[in-house]
PDB file of N, CA and C in Angstrom:
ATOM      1  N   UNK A   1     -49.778 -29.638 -30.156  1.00  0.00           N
ATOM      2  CA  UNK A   1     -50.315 -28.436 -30.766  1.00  0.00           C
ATOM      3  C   UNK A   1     -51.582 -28.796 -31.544  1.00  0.00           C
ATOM      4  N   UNK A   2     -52.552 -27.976 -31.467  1.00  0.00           N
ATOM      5  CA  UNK A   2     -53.772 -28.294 -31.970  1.00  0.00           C
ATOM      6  C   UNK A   2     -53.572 -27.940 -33.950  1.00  0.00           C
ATOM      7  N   UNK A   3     -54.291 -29.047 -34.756  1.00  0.00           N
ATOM      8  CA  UNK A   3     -54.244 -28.533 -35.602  1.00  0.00           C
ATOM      9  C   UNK A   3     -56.031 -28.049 -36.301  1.00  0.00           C
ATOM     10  N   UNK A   4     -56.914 -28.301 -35.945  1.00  0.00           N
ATOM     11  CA  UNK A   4     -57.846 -28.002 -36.192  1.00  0.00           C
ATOM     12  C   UNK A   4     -58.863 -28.289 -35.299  1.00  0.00           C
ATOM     13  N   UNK A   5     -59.673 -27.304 -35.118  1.00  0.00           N
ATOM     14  CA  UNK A   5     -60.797 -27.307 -34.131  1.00  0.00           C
ATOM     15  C   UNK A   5     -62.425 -27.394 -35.101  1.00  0.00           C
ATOM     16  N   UNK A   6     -63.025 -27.707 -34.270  1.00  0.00           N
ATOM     17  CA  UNK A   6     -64.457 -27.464 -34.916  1.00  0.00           C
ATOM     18  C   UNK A   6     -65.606 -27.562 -33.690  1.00  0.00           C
ATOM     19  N   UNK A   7     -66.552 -26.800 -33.912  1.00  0.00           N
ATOM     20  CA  UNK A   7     -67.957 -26.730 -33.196  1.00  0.00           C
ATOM     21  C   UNK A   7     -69.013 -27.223 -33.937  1.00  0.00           C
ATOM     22  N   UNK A   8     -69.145 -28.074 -33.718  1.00  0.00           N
ATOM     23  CA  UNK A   8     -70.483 -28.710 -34.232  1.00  0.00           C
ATOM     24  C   UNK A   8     -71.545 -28.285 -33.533  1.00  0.00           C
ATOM     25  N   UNK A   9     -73.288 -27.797 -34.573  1.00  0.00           N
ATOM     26  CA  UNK A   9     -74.156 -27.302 -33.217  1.00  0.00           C
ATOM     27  C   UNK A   9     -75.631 -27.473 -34.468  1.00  0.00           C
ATOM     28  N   UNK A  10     -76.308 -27.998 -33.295  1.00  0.00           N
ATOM     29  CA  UNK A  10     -77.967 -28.423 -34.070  1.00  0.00           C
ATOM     30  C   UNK A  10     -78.629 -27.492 -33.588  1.00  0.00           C
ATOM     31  N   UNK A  11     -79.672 -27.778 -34.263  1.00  0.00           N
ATOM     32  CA  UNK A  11     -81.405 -26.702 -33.503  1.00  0.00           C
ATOM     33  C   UNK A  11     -82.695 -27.459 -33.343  1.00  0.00           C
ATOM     34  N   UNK A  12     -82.299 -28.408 -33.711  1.00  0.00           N
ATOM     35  CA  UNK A  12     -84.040 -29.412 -34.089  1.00  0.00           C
ATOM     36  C   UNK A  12     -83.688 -30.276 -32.613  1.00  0.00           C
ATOM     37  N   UNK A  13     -84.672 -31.222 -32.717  1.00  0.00           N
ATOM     38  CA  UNK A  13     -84.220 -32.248 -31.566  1.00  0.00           C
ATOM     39  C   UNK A  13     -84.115 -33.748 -32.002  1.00  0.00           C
ATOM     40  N   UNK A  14     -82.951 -34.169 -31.406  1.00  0.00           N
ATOM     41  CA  UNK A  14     -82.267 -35.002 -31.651  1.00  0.00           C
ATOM     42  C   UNK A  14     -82.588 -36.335 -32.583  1.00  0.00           C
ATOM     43  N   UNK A  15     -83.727 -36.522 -33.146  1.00  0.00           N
ATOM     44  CA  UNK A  15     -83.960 -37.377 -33.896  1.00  0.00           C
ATOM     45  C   UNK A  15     -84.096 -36.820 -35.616  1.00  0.00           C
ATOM     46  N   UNK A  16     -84.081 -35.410 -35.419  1.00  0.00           N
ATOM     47  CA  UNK A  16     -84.105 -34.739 -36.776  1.00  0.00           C
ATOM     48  C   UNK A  16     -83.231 -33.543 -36.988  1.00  0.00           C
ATOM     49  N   UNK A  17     -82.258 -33.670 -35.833  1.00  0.00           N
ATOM     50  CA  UNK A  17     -80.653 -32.558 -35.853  1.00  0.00           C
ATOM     51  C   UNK A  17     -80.003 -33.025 -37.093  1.00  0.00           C
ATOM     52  N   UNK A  18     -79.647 -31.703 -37.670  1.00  0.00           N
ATOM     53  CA  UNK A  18     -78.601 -31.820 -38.403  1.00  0.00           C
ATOM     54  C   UNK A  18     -77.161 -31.081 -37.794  1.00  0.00           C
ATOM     55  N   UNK A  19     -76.397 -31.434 -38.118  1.00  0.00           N
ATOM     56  CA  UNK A  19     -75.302 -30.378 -37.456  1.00  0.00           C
ATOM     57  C   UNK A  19     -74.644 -30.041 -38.380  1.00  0.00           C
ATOM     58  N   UNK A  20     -73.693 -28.229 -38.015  1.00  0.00           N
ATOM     59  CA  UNK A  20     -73.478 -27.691 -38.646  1.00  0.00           C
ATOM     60  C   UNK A  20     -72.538 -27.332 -37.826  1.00  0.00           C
ATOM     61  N   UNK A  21     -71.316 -26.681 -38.449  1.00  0.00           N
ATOM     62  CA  UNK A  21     -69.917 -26.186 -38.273  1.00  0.00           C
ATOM     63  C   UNK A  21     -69.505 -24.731 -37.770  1.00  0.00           C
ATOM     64  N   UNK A  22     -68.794 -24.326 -36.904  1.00  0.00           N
ATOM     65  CA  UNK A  22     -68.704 -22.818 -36.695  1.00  0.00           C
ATOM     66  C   UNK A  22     -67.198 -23.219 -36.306  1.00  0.00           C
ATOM     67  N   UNK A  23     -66.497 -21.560 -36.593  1.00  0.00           N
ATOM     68  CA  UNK A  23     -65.053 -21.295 -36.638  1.00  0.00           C
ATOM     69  C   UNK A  23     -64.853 -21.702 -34.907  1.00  0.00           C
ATOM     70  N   UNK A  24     -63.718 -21.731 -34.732  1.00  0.00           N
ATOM     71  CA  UNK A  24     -63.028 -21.288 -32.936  1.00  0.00           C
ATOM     72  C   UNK A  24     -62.031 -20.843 -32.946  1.00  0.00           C
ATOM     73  N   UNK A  25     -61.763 -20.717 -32.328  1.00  0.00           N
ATOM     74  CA  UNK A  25     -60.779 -19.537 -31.270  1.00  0.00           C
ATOM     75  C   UNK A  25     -59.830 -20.681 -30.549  1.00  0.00           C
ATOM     76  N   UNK A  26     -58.122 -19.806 -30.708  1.00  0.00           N
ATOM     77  CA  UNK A  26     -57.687 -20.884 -29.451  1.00  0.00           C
ATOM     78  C   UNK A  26     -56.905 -19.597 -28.745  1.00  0.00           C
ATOM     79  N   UNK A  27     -56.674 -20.649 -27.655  1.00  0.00           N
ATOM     80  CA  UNK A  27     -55.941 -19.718 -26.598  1.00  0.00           C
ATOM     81  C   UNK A  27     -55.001 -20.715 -25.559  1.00  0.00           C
ATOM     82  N   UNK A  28     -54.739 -20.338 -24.669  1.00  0.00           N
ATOM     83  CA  UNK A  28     -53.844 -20.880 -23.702  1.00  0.00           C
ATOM     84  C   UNK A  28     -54.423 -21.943 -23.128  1.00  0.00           C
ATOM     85  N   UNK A  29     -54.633 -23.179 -23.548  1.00  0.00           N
ATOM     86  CA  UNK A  29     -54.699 -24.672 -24.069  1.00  0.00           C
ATOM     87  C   UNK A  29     -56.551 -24.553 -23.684  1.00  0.00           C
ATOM     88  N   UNK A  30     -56.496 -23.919 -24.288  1.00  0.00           N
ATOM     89  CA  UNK A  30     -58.382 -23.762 -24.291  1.00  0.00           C
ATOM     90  C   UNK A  30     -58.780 -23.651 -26.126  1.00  0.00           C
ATOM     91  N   UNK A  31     -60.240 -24.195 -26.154  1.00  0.00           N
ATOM     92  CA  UNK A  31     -60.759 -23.907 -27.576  1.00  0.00           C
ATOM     93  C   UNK A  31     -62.099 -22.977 -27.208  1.00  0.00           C
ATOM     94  N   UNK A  32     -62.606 -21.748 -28.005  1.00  0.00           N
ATOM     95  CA  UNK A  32     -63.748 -21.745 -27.556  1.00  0.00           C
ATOM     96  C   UNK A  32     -64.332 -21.463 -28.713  1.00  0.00           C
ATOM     97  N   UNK A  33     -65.591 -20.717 -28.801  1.00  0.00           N
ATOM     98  CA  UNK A  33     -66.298 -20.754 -30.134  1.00  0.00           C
ATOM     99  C   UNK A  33     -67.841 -19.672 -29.724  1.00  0.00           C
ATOM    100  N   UNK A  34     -67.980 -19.179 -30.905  1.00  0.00           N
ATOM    101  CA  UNK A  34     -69.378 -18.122 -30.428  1.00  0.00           C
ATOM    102  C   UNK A  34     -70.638 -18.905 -31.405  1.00  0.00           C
ATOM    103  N   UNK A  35     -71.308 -19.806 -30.456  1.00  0.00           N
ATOM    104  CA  UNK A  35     -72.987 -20.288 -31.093  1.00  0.00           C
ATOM    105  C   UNK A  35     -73.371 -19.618 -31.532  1.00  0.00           C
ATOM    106  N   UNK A  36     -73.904 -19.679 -32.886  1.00  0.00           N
ATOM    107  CA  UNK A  36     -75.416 -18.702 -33.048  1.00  0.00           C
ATOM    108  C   UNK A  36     -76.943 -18.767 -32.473  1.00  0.00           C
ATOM    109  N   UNK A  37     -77.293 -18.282 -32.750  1.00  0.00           N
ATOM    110  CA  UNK A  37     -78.604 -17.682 -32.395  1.00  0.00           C
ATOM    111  C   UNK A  37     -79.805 -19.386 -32.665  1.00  0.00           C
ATOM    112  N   UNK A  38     -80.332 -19.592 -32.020  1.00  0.00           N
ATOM    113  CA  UNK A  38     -80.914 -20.556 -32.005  1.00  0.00           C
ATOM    114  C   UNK A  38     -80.264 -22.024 -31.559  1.00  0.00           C
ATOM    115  N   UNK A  39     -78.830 -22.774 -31.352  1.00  0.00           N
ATOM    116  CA  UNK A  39     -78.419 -23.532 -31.109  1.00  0.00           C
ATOM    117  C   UNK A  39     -79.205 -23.980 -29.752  1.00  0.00           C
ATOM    118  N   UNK A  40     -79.386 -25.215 -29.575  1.00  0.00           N
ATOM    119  CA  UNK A  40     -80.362 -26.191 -28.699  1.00  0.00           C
ATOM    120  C   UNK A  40     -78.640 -27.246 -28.028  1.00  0.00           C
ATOM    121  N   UNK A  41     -77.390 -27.654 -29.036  1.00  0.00           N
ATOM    122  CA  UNK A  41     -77.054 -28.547 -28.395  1.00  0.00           C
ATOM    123  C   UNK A  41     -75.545 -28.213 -29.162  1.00  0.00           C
ATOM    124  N   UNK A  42     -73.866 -28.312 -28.849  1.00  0.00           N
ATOM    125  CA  UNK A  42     -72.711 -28.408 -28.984  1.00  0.00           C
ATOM    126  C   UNK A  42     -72.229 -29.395 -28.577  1.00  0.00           C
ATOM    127  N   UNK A  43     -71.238 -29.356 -29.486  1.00  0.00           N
ATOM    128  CA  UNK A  43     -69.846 -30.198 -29.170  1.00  0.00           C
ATOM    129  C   UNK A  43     -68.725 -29.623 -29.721  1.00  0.00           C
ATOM    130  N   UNK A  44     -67.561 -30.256 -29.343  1.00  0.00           N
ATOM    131  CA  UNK A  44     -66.484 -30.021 -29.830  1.00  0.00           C
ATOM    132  C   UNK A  44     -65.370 -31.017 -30.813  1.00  0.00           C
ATOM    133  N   UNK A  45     -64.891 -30.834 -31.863  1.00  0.00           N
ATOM    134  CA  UNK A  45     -63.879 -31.648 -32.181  1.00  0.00           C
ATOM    135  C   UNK A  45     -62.503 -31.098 -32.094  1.00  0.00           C
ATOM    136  N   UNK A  46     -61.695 -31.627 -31.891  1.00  0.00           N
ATOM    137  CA  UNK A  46     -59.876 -31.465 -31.847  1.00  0.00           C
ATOM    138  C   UNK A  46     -59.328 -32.329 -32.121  1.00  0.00           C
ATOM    139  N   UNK A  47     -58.787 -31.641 -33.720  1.00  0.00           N
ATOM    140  CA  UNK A  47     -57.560 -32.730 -34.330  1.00  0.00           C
ATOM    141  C   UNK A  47     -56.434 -31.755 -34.430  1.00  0.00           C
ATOM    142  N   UNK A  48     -55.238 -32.953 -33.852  1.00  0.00           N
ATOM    143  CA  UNK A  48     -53.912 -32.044 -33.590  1.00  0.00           C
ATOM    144  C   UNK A  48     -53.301 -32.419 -35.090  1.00  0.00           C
ATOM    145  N   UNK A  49     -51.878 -31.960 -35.162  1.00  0.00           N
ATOM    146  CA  UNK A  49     -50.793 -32.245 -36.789  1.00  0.00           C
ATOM    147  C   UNK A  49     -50.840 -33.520 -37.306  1.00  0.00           C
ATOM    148  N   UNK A  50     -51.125 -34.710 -36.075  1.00  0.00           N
ATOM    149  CA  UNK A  50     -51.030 -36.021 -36.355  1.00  0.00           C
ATOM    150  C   UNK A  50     -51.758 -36.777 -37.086  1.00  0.00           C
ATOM    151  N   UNK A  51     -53.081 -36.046 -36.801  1.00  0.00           N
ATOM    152  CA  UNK A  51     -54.649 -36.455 -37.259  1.00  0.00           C
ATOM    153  C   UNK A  51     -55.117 -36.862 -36.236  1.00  0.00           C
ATOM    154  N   UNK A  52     -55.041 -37.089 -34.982  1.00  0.00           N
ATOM    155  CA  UNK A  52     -55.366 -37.384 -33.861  1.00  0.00           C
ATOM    156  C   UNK A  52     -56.730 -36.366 -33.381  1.00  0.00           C
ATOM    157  N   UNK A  53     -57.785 -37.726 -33.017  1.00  0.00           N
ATOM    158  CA  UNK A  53     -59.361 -36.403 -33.189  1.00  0.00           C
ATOM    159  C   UNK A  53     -59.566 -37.167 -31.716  1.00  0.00           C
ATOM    160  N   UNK A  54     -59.736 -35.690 -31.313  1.00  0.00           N
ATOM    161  CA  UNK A  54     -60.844 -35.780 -29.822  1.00  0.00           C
ATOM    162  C   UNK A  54     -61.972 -34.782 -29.738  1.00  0.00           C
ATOM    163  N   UNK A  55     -63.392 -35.257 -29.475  1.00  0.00           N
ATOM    164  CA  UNK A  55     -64.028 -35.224 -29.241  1.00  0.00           C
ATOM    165  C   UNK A  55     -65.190 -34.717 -27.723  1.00  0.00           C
ATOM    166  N   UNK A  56     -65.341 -33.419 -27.726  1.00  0.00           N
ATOM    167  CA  UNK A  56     -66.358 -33.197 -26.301  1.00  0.00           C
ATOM    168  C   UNK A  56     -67.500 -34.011 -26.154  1.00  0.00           C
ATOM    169  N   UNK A  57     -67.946 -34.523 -24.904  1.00  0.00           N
ATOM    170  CA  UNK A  57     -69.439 -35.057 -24.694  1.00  0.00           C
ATOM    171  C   UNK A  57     -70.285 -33.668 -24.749  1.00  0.00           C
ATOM    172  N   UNK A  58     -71.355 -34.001 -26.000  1.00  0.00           N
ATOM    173  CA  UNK A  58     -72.531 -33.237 -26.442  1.00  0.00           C
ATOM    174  C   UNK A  58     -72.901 -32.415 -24.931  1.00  0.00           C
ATOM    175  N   UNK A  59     -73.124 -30.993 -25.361  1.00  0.00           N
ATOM    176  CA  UNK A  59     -73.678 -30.080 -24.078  1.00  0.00           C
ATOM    177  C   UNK A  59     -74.840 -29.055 -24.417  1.00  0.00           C
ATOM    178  N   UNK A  60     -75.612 -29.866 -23.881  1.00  0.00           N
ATOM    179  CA  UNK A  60     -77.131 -28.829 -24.184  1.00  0.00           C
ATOM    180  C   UNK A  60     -76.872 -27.447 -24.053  1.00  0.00           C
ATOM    181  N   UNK A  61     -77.753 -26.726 -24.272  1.00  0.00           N
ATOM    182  CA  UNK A  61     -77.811 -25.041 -24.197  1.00  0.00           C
ATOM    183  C   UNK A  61     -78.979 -24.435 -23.449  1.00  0.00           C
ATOM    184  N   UNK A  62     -78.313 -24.467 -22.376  1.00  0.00           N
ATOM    185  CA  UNK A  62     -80.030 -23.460 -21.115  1.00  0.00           C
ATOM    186  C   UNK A  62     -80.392 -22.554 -21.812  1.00  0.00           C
ATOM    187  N   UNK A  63     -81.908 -22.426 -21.993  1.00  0.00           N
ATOM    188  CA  UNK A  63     -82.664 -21.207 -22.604  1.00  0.00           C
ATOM    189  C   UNK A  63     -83.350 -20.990 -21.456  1.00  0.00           C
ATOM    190  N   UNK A  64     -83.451 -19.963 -21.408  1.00  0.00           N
ATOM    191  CA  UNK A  64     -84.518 -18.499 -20.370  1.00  0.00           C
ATOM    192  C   UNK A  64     -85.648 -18.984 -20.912  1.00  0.00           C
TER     193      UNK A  64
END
């Protein structure tokens, strides 16, 4: 069982990102999360009851 999720998400590029935190959502063994407005790059963290942390590989954001 998941005990805490987090979205980590920058805007600068990568040598001067800071990252910052947004709520998520769970569901039927999925996490998801709504970016704001300007995000360039995400990830994900998941720590279950244990303290056990996993981690998404960083995923850019296609802009139009």
């Amino acid at each position: 069982m998941i005990g805490i999720a987090l979205t980590h998400f920058g805007h600068a590029p990568l040598q001067r990102r800071y990252w910052e935190n947004a709520a998520c959502e769970f569901g039927d063994n999925e996490v998801s999360s709504r970016l704001p407005e300007g995000a360039t790059v995400f990830y994900f963290n998941v720590k279950d009851e244990d303290g056990n942390l996993v981690s998404t590989e960083f995923v850019e954001v296609k802009t139009k």
